[in-house]
PDB file of N, CA and C in Angstrom:
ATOM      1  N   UNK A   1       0.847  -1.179   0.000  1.00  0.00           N
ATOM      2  CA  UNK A   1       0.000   0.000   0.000  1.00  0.00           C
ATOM      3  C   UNK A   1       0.888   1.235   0.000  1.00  0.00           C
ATOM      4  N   UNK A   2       0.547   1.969  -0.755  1.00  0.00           N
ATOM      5  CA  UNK A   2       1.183   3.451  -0.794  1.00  0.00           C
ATOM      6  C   UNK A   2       1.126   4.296   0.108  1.00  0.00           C
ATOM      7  N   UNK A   3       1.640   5.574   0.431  1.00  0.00           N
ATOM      8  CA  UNK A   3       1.133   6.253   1.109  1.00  0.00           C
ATOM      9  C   UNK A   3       0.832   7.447   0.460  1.00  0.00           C
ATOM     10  N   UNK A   4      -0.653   7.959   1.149  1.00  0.00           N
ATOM     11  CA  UNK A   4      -1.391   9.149   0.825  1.00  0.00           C
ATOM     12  C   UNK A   4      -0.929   9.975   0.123  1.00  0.00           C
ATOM     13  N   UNK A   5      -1.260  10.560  -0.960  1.00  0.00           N
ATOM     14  CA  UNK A   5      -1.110  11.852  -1.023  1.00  0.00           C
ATOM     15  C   UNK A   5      -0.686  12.905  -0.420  1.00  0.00           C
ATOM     16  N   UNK A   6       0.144  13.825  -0.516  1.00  0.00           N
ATOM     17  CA  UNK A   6       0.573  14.912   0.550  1.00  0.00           C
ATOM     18  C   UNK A   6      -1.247  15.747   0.492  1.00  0.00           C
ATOM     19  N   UNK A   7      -1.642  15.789  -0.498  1.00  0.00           N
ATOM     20  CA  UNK A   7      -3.263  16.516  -0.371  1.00  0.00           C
ATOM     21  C   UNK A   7      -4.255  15.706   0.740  1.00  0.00           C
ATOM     22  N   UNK A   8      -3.648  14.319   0.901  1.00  0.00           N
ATOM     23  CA  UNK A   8      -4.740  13.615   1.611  1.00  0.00           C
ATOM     24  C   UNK A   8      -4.607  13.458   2.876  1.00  0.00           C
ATOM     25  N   UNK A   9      -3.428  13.723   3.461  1.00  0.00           N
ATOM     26  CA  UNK A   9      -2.623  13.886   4.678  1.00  0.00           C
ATOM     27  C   UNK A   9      -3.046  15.393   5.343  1.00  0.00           C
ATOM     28  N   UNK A  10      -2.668  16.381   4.588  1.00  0.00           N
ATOM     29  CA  UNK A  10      -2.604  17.574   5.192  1.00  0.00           C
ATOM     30  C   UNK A  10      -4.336  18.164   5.465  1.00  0.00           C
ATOM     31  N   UNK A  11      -4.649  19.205   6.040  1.00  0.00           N
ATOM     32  CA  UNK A  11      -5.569  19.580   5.920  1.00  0.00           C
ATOM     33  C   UNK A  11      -5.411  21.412   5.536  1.00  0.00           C
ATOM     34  N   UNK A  12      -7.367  21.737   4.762  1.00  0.00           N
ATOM     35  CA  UNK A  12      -7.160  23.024   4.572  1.00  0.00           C
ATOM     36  C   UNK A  12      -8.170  23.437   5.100  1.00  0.00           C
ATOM     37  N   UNK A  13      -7.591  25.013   5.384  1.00  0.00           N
ATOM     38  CA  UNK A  13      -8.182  25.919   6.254  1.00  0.00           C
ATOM     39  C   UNK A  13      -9.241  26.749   5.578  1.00  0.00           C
ATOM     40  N   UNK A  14     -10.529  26.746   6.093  1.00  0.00           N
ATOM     41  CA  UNK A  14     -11.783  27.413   5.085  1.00  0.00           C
ATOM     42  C   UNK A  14     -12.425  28.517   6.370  1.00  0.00           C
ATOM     43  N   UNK A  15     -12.624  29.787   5.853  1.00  0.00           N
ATOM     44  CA  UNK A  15     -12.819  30.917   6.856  1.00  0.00           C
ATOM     45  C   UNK A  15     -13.789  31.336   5.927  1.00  0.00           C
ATOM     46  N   UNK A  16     -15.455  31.176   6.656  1.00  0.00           N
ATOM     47  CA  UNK A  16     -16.513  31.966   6.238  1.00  0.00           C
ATOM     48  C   UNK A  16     -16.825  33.155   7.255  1.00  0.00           C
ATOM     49  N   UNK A  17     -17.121  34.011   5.857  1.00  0.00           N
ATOM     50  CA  UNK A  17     -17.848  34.932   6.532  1.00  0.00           C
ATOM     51  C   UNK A  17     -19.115  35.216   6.638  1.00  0.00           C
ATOM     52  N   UNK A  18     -20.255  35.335   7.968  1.00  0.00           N
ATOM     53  CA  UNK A  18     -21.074  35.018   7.877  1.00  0.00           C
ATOM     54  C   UNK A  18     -21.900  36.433   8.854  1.00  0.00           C
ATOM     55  N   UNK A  19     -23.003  36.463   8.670  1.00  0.00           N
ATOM     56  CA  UNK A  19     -23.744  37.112   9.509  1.00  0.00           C
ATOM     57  C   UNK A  19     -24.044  37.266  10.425  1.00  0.00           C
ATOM     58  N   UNK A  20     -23.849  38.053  11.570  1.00  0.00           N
ATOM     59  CA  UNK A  20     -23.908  37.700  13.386  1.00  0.00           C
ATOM     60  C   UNK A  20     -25.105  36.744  13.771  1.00  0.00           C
ATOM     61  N   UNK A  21     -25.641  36.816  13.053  1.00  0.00           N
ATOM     62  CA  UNK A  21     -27.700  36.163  13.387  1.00  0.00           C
ATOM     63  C   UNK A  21     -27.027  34.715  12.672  1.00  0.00           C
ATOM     64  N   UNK A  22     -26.549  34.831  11.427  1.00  0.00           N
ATOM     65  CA  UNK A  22     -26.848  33.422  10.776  1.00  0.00           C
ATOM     66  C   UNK A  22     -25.624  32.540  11.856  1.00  0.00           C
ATOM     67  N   UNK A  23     -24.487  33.220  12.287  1.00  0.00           N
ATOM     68  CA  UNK A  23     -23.480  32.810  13.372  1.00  0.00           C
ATOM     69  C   UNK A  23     -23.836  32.117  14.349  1.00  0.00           C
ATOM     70  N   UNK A  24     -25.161  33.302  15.564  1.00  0.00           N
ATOM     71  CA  UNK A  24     -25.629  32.949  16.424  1.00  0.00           C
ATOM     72  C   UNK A  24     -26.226  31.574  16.480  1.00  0.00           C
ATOM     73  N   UNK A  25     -27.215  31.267  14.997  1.00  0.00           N
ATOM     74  CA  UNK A  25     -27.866  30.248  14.818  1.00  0.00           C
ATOM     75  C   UNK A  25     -27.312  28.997  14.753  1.00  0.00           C
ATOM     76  N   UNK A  26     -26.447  28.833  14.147  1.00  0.00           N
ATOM     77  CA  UNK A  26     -25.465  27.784  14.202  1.00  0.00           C
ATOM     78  C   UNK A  26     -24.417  27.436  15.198  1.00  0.00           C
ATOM     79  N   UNK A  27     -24.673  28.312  15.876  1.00  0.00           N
ATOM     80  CA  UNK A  27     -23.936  28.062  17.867  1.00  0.00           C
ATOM     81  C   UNK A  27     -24.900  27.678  18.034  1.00  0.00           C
ATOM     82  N   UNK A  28     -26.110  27.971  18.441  1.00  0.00           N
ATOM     83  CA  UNK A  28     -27.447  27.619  19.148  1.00  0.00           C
ATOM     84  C   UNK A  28     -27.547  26.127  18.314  1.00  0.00           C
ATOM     85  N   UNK A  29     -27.516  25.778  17.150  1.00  0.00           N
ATOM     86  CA  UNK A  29     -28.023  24.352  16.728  1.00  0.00           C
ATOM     87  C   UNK A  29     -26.768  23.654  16.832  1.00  0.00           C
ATOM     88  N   UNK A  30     -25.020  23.892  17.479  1.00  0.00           N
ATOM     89  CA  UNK A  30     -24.202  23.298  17.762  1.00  0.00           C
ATOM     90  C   UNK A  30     -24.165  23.062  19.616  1.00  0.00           C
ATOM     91  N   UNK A  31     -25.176  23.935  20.214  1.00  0.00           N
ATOM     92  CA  UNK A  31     -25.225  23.752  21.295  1.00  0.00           C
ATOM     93  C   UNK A  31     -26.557  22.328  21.813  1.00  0.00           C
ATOM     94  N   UNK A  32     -27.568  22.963  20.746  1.00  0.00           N
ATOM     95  CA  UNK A  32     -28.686  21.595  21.066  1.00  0.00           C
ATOM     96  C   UNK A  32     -28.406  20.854  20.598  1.00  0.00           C
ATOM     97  N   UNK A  33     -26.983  20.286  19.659  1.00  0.00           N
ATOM     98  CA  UNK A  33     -26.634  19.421  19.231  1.00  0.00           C
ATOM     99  C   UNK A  33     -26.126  18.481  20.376  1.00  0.00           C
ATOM    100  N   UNK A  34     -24.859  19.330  21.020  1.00  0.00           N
ATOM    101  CA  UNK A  34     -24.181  18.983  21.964  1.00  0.00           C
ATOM    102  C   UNK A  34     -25.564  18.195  23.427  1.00  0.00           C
ATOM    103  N   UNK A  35     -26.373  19.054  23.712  1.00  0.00           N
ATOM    104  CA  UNK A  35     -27.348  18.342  24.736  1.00  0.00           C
ATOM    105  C   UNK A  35     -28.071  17.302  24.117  1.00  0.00           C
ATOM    106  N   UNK A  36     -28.280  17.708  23.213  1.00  0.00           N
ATOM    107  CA  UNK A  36     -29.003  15.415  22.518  1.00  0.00           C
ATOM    108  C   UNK A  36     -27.755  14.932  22.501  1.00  0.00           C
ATOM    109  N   UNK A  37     -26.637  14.949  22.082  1.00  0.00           N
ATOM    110  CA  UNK A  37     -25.656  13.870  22.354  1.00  0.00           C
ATOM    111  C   UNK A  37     -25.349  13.346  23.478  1.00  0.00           C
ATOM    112  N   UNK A  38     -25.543  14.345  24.610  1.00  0.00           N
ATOM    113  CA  UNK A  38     -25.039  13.941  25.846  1.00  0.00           C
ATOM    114  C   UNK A  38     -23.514  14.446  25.874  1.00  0.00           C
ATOM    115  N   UNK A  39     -22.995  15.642  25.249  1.00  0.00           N
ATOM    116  CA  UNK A  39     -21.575  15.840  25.444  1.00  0.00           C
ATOM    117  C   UNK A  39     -21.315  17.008  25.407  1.00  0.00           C
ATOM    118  N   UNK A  40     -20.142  17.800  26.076  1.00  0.00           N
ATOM    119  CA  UNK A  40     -19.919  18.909  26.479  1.00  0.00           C
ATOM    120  C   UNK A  40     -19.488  19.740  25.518  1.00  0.00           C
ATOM    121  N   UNK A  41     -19.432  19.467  24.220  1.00  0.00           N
ATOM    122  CA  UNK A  41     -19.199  20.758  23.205  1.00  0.00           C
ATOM    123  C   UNK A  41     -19.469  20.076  21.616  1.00  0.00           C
ATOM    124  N   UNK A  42     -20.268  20.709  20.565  1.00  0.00           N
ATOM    125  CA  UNK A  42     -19.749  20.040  19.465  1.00  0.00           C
ATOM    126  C   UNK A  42     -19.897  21.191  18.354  1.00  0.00           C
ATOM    127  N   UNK A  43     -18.544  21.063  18.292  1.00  0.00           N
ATOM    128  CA  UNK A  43     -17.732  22.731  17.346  1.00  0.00           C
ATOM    129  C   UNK A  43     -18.111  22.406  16.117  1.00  0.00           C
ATOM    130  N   UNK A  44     -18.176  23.919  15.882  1.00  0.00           N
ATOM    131  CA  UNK A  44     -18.979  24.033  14.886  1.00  0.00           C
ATOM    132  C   UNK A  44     -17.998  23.841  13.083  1.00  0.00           C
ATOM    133  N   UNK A  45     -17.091  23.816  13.224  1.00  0.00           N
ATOM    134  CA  UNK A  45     -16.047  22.969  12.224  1.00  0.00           C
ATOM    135  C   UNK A  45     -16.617  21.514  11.663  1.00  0.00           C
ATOM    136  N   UNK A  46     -16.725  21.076  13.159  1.00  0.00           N
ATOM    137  CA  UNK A  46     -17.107  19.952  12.790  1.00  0.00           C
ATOM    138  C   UNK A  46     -18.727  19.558  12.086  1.00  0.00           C
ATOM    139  N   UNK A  47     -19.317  20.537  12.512  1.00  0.00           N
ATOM    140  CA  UNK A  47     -20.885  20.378  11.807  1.00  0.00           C
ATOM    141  C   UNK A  47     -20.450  21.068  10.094  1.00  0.00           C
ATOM    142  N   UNK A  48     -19.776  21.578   9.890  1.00  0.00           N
ATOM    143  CA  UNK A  48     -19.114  22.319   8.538  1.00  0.00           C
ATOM    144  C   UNK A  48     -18.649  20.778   7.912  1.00  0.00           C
ATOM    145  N   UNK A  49     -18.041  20.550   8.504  1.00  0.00           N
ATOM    146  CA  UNK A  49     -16.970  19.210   7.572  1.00  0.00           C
ATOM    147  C   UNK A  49     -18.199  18.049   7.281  1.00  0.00           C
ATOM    148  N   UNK A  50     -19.040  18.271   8.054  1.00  0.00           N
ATOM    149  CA  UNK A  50     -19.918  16.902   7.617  1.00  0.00           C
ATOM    150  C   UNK A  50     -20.938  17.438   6.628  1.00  0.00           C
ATOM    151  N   UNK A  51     -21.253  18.564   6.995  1.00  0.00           N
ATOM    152  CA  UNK A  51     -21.991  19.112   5.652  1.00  0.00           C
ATOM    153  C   UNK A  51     -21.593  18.950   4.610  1.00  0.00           C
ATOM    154  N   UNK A  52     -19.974  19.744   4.492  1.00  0.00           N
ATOM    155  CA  UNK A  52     -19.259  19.133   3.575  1.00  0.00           C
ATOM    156  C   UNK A  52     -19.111  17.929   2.726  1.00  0.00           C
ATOM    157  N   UNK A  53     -18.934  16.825   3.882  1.00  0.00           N
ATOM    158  CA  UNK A  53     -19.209  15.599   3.213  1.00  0.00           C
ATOM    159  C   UNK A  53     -20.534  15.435   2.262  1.00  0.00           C
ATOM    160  N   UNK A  54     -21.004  16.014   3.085  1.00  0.00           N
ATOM    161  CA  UNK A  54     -22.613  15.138   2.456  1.00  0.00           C
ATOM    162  C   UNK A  54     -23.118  15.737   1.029  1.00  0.00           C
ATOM    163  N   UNK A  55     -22.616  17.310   1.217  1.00  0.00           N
ATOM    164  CA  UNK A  55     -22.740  17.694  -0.222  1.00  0.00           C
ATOM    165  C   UNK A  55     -21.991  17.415  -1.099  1.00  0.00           C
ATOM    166  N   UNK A  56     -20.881  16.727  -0.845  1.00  0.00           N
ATOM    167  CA  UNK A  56     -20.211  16.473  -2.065  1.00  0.00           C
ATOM    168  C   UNK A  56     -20.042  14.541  -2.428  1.00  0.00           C
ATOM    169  N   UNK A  57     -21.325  13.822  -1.745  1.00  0.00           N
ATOM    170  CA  UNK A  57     -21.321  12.372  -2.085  1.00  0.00           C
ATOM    171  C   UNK A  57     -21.580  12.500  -3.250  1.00  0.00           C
ATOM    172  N   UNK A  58     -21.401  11.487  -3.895  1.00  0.00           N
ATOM    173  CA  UNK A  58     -22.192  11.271  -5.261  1.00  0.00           C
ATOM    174  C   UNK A  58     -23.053   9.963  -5.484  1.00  0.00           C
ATOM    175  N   UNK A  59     -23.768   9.866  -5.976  1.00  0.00           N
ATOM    176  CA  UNK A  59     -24.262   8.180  -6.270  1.00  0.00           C
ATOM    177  C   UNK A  59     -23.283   7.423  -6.244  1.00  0.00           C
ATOM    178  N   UNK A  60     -23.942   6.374  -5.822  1.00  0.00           N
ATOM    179  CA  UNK A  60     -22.990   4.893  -5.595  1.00  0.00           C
ATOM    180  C   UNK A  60     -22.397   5.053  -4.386  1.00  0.00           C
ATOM    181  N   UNK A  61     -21.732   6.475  -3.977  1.00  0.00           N
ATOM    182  CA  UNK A  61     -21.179   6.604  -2.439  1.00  0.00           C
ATOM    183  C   UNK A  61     -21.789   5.730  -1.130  1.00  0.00           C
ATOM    184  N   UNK A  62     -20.915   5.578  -0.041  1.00  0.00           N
ATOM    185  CA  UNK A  62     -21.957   4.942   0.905  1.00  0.00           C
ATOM    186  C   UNK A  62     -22.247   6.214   1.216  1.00  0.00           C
ATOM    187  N   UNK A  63     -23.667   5.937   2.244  1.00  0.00           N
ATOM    188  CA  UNK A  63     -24.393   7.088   2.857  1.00  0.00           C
ATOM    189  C   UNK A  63     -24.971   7.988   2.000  1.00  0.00           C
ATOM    190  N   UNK A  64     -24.957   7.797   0.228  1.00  0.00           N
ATOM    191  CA  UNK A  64     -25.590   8.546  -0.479  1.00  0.00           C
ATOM    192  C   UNK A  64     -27.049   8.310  -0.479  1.00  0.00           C
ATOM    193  N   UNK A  65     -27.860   9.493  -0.223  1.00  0.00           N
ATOM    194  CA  UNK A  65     -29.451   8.602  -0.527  1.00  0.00           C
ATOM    195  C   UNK A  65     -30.141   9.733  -1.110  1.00  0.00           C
ATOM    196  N   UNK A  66     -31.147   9.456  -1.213  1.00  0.00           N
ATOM    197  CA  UNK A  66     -32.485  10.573  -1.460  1.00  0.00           C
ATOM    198  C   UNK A  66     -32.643  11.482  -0.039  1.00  0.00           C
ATOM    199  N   UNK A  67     -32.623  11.578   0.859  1.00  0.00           N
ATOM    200  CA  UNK A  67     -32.280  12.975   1.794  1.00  0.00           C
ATOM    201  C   UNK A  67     -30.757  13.415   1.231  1.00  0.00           C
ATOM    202  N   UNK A  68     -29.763  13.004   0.974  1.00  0.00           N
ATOM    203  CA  UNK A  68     -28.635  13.772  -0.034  1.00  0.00           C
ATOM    204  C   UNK A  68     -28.971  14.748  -0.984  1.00  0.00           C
ATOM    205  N   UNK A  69     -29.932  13.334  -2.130  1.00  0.00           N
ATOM    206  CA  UNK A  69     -30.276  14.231  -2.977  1.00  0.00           C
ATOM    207  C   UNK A  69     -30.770  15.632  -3.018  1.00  0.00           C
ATOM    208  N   UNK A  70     -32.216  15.534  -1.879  1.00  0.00           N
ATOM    209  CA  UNK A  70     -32.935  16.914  -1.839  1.00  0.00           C
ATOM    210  C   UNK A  70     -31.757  18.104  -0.844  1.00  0.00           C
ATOM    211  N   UNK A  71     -31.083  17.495  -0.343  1.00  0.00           N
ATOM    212  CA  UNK A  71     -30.095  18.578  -0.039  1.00  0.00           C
ATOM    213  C   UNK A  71     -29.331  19.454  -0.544  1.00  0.00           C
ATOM    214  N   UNK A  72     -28.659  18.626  -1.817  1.00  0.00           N
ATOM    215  CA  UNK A  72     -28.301  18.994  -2.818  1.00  0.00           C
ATOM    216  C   UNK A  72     -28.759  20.081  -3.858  1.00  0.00           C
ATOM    217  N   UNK A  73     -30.042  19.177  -3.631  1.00  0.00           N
ATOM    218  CA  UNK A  73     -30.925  20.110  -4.486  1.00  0.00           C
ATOM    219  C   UNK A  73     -31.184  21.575  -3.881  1.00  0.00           C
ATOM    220  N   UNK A  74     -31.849  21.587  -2.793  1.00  0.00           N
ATOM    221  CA  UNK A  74     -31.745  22.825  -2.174  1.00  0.00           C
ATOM    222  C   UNK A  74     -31.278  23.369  -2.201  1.00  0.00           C
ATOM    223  N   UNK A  75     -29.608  23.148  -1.630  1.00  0.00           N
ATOM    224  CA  UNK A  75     -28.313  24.225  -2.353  1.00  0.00           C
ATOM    225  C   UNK A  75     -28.327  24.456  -3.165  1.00  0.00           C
ATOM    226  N   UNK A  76     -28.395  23.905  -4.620  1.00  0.00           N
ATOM    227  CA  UNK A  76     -28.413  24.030  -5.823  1.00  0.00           C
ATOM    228  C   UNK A  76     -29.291  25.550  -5.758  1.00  0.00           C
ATOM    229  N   UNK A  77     -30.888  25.080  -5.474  1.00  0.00           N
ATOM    230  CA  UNK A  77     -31.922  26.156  -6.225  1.00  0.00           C
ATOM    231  C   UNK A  77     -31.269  27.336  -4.896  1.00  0.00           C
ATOM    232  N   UNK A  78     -30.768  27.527  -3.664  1.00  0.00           N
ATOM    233  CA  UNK A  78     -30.329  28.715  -3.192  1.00  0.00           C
ATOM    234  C   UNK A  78     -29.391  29.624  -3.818  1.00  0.00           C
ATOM    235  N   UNK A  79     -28.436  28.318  -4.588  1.00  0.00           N
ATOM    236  CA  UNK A  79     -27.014  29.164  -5.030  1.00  0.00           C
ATOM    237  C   UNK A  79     -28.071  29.924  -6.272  1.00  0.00           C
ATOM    238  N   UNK A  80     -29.052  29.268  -6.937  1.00  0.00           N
ATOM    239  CA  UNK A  80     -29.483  29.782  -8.150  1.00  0.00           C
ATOM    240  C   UNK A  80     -29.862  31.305  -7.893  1.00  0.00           C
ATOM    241  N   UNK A  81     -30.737  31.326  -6.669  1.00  0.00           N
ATOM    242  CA  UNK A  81     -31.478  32.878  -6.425  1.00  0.00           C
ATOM    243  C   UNK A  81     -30.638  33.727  -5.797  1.00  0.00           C
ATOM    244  N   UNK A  82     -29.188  32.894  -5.270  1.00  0.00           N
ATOM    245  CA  UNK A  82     -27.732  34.247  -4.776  1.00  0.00           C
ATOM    246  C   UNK A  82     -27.723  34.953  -6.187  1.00  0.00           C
ATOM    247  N   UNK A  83     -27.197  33.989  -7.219  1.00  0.00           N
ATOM    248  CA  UNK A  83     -26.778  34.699  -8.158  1.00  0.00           C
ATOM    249  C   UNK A  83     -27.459  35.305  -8.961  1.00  0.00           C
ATOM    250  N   UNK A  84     -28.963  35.354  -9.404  1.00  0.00           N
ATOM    251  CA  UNK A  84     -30.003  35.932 -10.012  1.00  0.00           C
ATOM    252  C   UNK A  84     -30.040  37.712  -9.265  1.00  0.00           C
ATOM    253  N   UNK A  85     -29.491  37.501  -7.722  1.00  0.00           N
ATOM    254  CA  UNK A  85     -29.586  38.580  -6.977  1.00  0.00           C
ATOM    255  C   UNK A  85     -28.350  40.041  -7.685  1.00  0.00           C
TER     256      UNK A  85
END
């Protein structure tokens, strides 16, 4: 077996900028995240990276399904009405 990629090893750094309200909201749904788990913090990076994941499965992926799809989709028709703006 080979080893990784230097791209697959390292990691990169992604800095949004976002709105104090849309900020707040996503602390508040990383905080009721954290109390249904039962655990004392769950950062909000980490709710980013799985989004991440999920928008970028493709068919055939594991964990790809039809809640993917319409996710997808959603982003899709949002990015459509950013840029119409």
């Amino acid at each position: 077996m080979s080893a990784p990629e230097s791209s697959e090893r390292s990691k990169v750094r992604l800095t949004v900028d976002m709105p104090p309200a849309l900020h707040r909201r996503l602390k508040q749904f990383a905080n009721a995240a954290a109390l249904e788990l039962d655990v004392a913090d769950v950062p909000v990076a980490v709710i980013m990276r799985l989004l991440a994941s999920r928008l970028t499965l493709r068919r055939g992926d594991e964990g790809y399904d039809l809640e993917v799809e319409k996710l997808v989709d959603q982003v899709m028709a949002d990015l459509r009405a950013q840029l119409e703006k």
